[in-house]
Protein backbone atom coordinates (compact mmCIF):
# COMPACT_ATOMS: atom_id res chain seq x y z
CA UNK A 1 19.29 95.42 142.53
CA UNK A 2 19.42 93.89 139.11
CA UNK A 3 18.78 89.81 139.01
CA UNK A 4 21.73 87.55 138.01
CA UNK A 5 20.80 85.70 134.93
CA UNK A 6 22.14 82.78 132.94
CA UNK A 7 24.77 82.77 130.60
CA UNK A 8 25.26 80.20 127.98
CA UNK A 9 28.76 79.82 126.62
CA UNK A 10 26.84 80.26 123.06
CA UNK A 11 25.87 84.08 123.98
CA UNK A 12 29.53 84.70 124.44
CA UNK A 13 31.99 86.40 122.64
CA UNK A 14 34.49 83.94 121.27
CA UNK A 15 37.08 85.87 120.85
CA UNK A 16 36.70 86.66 124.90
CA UNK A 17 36.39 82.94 125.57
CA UNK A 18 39.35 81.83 123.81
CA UNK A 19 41.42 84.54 125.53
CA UNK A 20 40.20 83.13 128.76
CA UNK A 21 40.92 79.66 127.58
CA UNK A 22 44.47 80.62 126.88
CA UNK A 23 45.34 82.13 130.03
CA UNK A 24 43.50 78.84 132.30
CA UNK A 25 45.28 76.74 130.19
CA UNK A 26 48.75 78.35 131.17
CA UNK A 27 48.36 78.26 134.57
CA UNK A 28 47.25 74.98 134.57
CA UNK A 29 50.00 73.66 132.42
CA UNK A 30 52.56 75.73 134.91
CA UNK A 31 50.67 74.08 138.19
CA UNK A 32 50.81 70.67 136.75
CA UNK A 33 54.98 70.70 135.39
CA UNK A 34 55.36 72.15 139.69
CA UNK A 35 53.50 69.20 140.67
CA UNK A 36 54.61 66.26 138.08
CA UNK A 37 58.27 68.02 139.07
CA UNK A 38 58.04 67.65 143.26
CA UNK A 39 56.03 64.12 142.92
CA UNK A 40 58.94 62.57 140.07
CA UNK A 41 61.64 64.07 142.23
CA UNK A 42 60.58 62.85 145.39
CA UNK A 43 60.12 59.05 144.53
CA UNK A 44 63.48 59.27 142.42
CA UNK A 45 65.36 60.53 145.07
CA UNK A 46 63.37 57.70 147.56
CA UNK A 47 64.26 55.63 145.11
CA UNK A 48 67.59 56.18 144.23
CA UNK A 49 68.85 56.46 148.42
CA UNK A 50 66.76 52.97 148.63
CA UNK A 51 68.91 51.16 145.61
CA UNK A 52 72.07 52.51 147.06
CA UNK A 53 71.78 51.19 150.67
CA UNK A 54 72.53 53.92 152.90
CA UNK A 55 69.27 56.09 153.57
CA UNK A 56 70.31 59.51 155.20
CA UNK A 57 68.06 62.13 155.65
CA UNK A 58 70.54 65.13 154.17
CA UNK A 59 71.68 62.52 151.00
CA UNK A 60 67.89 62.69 150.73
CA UNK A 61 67.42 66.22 150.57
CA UNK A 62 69.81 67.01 148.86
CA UNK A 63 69.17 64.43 145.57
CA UNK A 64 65.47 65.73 146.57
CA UNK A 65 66.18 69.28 145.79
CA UNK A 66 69.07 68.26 142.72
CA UNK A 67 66.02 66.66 141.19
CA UNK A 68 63.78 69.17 141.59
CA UNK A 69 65.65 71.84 139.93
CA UNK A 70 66.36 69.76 136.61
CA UNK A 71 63.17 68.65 136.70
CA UNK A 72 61.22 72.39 137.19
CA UNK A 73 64.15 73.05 134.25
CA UNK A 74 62.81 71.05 131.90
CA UNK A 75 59.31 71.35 132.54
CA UNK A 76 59.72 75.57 131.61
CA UNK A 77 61.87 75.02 128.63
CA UNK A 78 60.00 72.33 127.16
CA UNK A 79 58.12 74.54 124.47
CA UNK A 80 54.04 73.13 125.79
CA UNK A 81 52.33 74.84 122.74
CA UNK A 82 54.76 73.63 119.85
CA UNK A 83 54.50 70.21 121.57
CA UNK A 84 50.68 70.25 121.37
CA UNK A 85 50.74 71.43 117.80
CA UNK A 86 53.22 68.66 116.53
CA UNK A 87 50.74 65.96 118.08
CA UNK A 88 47.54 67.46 116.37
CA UNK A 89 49.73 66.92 113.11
């Protein structure tokens, strides 16, 4: 049985790691426009049934799920990586 050993990130290919880096950095960016999505719909639809003064549990779900769905809309067609690129600029 062969021992693990260490491996810097220096002793690997960089063409490899920046591959890698590419496909984390996708996910992550996916995960976090499903999560910003459900949190920002949830308190504007809390939000908006609060400032209107009559809370019901199916006006609720359904400005809930309205929300969501423009929300997880605009997080996919908001181009991330020409976004990025204008900031470095």
């Amino acid at each position: 049985m062969e021992k693990l050993k260490c491996v810097w990130l220096r002793d690997i290919d960089r063409g490899r790691l920046e591959g890698y880096m590419d496909v984390v950095m996708k996910k992550i960016g996916i995960s976090m426009g499903i999560y910003m999505s459900l949190i920002m719909s949830f308190f504007l639809a809390l939000t908006g049934m609060g400032a209107s003064g009559h809370f019901n549990i199916p006006g609720f779900i359904v400005s809930f799920l309205v929300s969501f769905m423009i929300s997880l809309v605009i997080s996919v067609l908001v181009p991330r990586g020409k976004v990025n690129k204008f900031l470095e600029m």
